[in-house]
C-alpha atoms as a PDB file:
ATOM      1  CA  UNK A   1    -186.151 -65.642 -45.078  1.00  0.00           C
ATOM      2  CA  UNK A   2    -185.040 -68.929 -46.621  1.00  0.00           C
ATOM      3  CA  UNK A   3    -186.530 -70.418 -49.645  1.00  0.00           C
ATOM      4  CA  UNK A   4    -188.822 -73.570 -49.060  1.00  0.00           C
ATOM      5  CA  UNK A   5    -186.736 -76.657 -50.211  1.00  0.00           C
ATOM      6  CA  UNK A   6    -188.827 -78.911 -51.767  1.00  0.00           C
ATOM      7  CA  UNK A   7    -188.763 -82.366 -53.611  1.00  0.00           C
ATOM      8  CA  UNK A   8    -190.438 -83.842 -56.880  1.00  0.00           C
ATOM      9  CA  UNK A   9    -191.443 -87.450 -56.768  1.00  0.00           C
ATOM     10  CA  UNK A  10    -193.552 -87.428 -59.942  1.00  0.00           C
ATOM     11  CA  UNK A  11    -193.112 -89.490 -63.390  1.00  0.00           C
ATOM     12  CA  UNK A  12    -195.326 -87.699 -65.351  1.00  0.00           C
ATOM     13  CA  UNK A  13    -193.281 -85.588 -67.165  1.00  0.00           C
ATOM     14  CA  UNK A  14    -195.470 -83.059 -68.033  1.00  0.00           C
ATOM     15  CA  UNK A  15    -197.008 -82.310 -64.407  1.00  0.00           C
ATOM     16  CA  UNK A  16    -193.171 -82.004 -63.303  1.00  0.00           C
ATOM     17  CA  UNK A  17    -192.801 -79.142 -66.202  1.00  0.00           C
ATOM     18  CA  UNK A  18    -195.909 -77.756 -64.360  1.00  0.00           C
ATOM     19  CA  UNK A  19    -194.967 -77.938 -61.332  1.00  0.00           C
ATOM     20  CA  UNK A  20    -191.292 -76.158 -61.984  1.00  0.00           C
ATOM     21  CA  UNK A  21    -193.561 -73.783 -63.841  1.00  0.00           C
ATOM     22  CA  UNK A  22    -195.484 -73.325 -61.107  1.00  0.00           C
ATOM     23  CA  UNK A  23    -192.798 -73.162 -57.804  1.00  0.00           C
ATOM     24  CA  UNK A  24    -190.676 -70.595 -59.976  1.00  0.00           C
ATOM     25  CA  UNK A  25    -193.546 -68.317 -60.572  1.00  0.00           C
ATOM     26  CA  UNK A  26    -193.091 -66.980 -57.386  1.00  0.00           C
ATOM     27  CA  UNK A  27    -189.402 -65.577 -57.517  1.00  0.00           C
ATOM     28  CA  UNK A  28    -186.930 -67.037 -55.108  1.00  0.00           C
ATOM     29  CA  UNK A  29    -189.704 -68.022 -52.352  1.00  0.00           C
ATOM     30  CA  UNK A  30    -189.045 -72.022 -53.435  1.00  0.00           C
ATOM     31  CA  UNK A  31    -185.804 -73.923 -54.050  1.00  0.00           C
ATOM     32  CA  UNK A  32    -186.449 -77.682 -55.832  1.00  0.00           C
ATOM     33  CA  UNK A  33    -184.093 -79.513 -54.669  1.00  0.00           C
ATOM     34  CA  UNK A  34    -184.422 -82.983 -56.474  1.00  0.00           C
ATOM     35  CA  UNK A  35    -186.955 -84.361 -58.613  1.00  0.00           C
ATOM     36  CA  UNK A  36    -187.125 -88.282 -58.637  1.00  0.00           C
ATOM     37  CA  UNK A  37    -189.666 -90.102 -60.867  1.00  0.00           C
ATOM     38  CA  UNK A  38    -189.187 -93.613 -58.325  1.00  0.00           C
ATOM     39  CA  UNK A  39    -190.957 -94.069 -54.914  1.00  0.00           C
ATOM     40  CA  UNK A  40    -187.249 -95.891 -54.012  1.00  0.00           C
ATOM     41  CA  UNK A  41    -185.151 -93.011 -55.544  1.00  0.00           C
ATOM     42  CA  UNK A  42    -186.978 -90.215 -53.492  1.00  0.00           C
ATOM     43  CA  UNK A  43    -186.605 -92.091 -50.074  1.00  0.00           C
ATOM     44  CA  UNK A  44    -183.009 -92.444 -51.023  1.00  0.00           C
ATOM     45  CA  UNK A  45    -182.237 -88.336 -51.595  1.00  0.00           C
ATOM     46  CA  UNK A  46    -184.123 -87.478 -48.445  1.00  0.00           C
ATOM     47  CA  UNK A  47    -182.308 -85.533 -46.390  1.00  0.00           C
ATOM     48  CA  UNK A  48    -182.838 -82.999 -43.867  1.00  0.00           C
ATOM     49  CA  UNK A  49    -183.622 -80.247 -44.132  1.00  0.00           C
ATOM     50  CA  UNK A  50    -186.515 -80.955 -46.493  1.00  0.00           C
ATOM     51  CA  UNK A  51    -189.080 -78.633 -46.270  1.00  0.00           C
ATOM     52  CA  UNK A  52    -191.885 -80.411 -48.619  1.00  0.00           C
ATOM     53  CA  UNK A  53    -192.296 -83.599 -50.506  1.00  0.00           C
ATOM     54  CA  UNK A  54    -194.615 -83.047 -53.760  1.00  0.00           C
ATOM     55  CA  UNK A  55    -195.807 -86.702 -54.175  1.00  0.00           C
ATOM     56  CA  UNK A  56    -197.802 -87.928 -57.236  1.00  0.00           C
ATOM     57  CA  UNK A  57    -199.173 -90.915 -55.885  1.00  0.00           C
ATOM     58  CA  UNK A  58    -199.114 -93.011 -58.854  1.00  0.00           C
ATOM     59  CA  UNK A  59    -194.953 -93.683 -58.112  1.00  0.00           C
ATOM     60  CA  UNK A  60    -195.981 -96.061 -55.457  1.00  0.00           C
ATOM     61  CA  UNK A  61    -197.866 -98.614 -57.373  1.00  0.00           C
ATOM     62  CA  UNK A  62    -198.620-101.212 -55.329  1.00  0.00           C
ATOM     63  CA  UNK A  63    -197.018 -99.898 -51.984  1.00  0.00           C
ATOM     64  CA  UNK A  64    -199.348 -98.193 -49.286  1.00  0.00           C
ATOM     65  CA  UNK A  65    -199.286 -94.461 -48.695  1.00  0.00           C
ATOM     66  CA  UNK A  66    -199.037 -94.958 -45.306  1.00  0.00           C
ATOM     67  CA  UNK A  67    -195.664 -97.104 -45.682  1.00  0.00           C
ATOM     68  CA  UNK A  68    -194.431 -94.271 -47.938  1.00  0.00           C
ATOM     69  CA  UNK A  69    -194.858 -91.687 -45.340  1.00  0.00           C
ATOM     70  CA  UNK A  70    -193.278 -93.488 -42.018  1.00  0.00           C
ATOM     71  CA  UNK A  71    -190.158 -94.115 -44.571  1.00  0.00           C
ATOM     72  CA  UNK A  72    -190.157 -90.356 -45.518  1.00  0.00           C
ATOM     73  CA  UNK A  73    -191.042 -89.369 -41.707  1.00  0.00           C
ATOM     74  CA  UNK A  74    -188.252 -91.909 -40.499  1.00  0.00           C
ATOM     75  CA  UNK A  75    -185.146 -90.317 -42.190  1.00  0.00           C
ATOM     76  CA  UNK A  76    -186.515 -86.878 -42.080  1.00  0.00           C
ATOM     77  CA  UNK A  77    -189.314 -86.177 -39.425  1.00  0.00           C
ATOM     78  CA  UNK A  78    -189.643 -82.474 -39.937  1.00  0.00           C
ATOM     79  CA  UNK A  79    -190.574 -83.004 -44.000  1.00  0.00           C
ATOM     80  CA  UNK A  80    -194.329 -82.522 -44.900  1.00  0.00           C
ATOM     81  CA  UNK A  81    -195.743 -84.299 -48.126  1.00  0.00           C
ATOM     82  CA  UNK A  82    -198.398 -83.076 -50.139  1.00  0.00           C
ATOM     83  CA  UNK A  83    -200.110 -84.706 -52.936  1.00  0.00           C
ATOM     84  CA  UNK A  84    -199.994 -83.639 -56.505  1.00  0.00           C
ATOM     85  CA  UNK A  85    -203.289 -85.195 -58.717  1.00  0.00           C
ATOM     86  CA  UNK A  86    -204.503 -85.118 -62.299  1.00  0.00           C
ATOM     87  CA  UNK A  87    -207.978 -84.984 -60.888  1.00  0.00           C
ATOM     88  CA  UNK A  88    -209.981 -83.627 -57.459  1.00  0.00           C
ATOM     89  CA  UNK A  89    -210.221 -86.917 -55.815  1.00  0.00           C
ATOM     90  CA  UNK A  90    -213.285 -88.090 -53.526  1.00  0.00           C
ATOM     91  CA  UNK A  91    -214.092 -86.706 -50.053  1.00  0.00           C
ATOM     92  CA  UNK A  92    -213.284 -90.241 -48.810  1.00  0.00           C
ATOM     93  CA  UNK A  93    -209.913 -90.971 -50.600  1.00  0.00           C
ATOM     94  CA  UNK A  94    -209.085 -86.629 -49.246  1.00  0.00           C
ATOM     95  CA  UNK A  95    -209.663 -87.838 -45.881  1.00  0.00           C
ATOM     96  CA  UNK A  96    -208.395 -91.223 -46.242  1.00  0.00           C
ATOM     97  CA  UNK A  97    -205.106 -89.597 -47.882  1.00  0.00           C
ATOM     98  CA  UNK A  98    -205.182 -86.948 -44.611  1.00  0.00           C
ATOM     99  CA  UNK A  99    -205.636 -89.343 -41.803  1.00  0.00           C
ATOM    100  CA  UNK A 100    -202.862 -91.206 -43.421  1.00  0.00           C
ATOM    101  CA  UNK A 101    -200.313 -88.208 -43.037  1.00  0.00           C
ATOM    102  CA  UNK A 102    -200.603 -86.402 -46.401  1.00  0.00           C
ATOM    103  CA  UNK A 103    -200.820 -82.473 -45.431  1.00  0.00           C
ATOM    104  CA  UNK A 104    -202.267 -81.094 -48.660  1.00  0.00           C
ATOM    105  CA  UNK A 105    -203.712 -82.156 -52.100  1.00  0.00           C
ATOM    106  CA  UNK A 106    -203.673 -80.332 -55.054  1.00  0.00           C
ATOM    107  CA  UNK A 107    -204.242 -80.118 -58.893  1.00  0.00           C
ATOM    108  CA  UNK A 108    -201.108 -79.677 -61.275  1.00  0.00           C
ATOM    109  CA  UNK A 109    -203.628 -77.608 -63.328  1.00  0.00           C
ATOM    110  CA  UNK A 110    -204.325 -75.104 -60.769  1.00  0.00           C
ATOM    111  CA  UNK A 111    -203.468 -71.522 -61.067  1.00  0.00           C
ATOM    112  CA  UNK A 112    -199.384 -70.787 -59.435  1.00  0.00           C
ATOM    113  CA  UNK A 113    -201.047 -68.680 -56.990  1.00  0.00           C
ATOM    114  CA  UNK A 114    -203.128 -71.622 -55.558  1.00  0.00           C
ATOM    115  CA  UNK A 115    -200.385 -74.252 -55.518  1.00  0.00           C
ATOM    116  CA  UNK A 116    -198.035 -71.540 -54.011  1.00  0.00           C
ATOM    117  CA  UNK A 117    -200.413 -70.679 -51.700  1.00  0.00           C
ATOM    118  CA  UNK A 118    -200.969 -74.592 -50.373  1.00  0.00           C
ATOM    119  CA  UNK A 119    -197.181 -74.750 -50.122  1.00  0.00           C
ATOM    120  CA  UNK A 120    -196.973 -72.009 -47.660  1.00  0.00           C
ATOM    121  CA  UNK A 121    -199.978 -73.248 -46.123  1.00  0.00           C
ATOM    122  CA  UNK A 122    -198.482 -76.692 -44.976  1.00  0.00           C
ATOM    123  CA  UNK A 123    -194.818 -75.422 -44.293  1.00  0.00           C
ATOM    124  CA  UNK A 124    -196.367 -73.452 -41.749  1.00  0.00           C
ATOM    125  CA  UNK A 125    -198.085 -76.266 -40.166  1.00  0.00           C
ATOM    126  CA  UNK A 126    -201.449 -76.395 -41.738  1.00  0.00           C
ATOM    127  CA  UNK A 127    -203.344 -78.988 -43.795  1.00  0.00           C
ATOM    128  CA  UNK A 128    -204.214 -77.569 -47.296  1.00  0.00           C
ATOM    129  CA  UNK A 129    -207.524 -79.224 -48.753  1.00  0.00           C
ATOM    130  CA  UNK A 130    -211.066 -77.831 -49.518  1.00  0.00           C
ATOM    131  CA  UNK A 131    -213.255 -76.537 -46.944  1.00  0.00           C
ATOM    132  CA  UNK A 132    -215.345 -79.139 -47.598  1.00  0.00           C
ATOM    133  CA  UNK A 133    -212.685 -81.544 -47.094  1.00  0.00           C
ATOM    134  CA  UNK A 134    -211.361 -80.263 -43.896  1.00  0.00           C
ATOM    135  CA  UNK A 135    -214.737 -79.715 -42.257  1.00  0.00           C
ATOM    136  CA  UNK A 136    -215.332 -83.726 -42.964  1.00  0.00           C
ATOM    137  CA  UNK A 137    -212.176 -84.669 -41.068  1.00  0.00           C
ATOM    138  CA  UNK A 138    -212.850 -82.943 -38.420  1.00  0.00           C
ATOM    139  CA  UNK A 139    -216.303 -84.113 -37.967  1.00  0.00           C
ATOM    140  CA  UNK A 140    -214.283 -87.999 -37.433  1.00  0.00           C
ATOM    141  CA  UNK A 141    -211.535 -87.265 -35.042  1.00  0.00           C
ATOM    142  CA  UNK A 142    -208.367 -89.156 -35.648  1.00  0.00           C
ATOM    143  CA  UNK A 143    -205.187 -89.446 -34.849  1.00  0.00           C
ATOM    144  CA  UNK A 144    -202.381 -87.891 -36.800  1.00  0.00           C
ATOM    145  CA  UNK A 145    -199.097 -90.431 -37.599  1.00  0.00           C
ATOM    146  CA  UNK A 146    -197.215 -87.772 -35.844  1.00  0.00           C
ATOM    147  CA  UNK A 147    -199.044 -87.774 -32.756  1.00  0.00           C
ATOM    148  CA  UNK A 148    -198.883 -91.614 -32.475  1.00  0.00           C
ATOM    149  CA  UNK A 149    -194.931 -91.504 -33.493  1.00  0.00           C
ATOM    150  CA  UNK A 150    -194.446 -89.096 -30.510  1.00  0.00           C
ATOM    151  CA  UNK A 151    -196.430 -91.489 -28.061  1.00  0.00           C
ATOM    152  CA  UNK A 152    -194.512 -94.678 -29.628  1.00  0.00           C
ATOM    153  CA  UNK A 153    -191.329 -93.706 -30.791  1.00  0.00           C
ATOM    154  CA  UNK A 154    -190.536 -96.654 -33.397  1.00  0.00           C
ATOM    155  CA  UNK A 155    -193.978 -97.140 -34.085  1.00  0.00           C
ATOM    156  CA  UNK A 156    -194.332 -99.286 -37.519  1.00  0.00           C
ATOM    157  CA  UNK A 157    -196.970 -97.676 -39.542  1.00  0.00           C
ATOM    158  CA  UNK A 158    -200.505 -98.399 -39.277  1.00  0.00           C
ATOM    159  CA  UNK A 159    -202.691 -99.375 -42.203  1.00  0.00           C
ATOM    160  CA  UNK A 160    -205.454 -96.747 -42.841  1.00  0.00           C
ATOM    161  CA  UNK A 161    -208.120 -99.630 -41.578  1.00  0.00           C
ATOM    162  CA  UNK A 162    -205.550 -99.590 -38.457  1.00  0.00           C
ATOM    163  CA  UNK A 163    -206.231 -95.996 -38.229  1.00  0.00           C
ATOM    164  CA  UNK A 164    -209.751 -96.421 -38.174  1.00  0.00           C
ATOM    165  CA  UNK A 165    -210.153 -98.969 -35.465  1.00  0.00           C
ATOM    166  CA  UNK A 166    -208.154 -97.406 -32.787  1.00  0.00           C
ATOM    167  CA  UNK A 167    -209.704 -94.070 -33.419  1.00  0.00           C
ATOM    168  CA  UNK A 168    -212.610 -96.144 -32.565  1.00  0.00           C
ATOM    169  CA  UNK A 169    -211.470 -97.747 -29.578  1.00  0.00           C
ATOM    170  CA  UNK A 170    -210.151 -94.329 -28.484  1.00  0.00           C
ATOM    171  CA  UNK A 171    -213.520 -92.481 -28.559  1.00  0.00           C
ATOM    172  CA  UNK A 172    -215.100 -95.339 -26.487  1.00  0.00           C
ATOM    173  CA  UNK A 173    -216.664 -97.833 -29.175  1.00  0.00           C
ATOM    174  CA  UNK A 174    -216.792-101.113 -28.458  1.00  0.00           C
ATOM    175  CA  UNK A 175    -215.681-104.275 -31.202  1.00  0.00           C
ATOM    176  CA  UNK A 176    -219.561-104.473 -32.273  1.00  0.00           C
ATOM    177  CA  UNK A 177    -219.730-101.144 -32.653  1.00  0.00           C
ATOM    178  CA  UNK A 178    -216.667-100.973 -34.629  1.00  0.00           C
ATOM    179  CA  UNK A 179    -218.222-103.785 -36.563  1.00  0.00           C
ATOM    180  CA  UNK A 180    -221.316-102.088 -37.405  1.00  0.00           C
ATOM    181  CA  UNK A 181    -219.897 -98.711 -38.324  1.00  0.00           C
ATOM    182  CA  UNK A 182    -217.229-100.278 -40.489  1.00  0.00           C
ATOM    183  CA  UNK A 183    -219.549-103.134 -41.764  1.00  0.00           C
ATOM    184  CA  UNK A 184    -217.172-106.394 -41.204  1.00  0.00           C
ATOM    185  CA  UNK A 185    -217.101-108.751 -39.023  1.00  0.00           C
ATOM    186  CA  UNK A 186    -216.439-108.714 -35.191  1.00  0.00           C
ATOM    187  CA  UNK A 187    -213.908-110.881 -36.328  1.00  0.00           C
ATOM    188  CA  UNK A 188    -212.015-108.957 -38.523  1.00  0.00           C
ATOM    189  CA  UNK A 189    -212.193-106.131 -36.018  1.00  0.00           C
ATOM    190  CA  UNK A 190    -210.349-107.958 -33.228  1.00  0.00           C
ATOM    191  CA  UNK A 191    -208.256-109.559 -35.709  1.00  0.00           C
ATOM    192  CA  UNK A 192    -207.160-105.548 -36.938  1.00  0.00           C
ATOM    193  CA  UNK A 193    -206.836-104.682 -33.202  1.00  0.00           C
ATOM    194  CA  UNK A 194    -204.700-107.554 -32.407  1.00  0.00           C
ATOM    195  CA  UNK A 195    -202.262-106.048 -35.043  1.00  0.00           C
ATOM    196  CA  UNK A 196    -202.668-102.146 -33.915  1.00  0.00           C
ATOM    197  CA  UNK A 197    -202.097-103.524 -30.299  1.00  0.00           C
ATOM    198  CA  UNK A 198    -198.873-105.887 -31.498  1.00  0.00           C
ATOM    199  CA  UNK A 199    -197.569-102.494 -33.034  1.00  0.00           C
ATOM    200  CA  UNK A 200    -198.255-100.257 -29.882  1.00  0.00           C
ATOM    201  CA  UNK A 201    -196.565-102.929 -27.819  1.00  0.00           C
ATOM    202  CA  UNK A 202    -199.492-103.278 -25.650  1.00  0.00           C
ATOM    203  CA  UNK A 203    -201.552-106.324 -25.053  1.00  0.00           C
ATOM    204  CA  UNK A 204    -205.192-104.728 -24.288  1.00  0.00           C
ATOM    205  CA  UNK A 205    -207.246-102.229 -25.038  1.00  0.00           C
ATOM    206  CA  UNK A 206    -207.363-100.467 -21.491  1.00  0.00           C
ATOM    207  CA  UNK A 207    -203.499-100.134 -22.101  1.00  0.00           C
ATOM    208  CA  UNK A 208    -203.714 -98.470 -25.484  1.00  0.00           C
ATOM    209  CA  UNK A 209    -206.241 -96.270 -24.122  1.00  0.00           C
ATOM    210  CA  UNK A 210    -203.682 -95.548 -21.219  1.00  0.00           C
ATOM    211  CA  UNK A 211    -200.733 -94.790 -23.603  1.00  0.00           C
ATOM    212  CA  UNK A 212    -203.123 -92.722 -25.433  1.00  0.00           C
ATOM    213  CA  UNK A 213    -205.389 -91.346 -23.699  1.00  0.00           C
ATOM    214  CA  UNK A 214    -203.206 -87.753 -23.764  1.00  0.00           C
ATOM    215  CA  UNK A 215    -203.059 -87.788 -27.784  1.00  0.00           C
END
């Protein structure tokens, strides 16, 4: 069986040490293939096959996750990135992170065995996160970037808030519902479905739910 190629996009010096530590704990299972400390340098060495991306999200600064991923998905659509983190982050920013396209989140201070074992868990297809975590998401459906990307070939990325609102729409909700769960105002919700529908090429609702009605 081939090793897992994987990528380092991290500039904190000492998680990367951890992280090698960590990947070549387990003997020839994992090959690092580059490790970039620049969100621009790490879309530029992407190329296929890579297995995993290993993102610490502080390299994109001001740039949205969600960007980060369609650029990553764009030149190679069969890599899956997970997210490296100094600390366990909030059930909201988890989910937020997973809706977004991130397949697993991890500490650089947990044990080799752990971070091994979340590696193996995404490259086989799975989202790695706590119970907890996963049993959230799953109470909100959503749709995955991949699903939509399959549906809309092209698609440019949705914001997270994007995300949100045509889950919404999806499962039937109308714009003052959308309003009151997401507390803003009617306004701002048709003004964030005016862009999702721009983006899906569509110009109503009853088409979106048409083109995605088998998601």
């Amino acid at each position: 069986m081939s090793a897992i190629r994987i990528m380092i996009a991290d500039s904190d010096a000492e998680q990367v040490d951890a992280l090698r530590a960590a990947l070549n704990h387990d003997g020839g299972e994992f090959e690092i293939v580059s490790v970039v400390s620049a969100r621009e340098t790490a879309i530029k060495q992407i190329s296929s096959p890579l297995d995993i991306l290993i993102l610490n999200p502080d390299i994109l600064k001001q740039r949205t996750l969600s960007r980060f991923i369609h650029s990553v998905q764009t030149k190679s659509p069969s890599t899956r990135i997970v997210c490296v983190l100094k600390d366990s982050p909030s059930d909201e920013t988890a989910i937020s992170d997973i809706k977004a396209g991130i397949r697993g989140l991890f500490r650089a201070a947990d044990q080799p065995s752990v971070i091994a074992k979340a590696i193996h868990t995404v490259h086989n297809g799975e989202i790695w996160a706590e119970r907890r975590i996963l049993e959230k998401a799953l109470a909100k459906p959503m749709i995955l970037p991949e699903t939509l990307q399959a549906h809309v070939p092209g698609l440019p990325p949705l914001t997270n808030r994007e995300m949100e609102m045509l889950t919404l729409v999806l499962q039937g909700a109308t714009n003052r519902e959308i309003a009151d769960r997401s507390k803003i105002s009617e306004r701002t919700v048709k003004t964030h479905l005016y862009r999702v529908y721009r983006k899906l090429r569509v110009k109503s609702r009853t088409k979106a739910i048409a083109l995605l009605s088998h998601a």
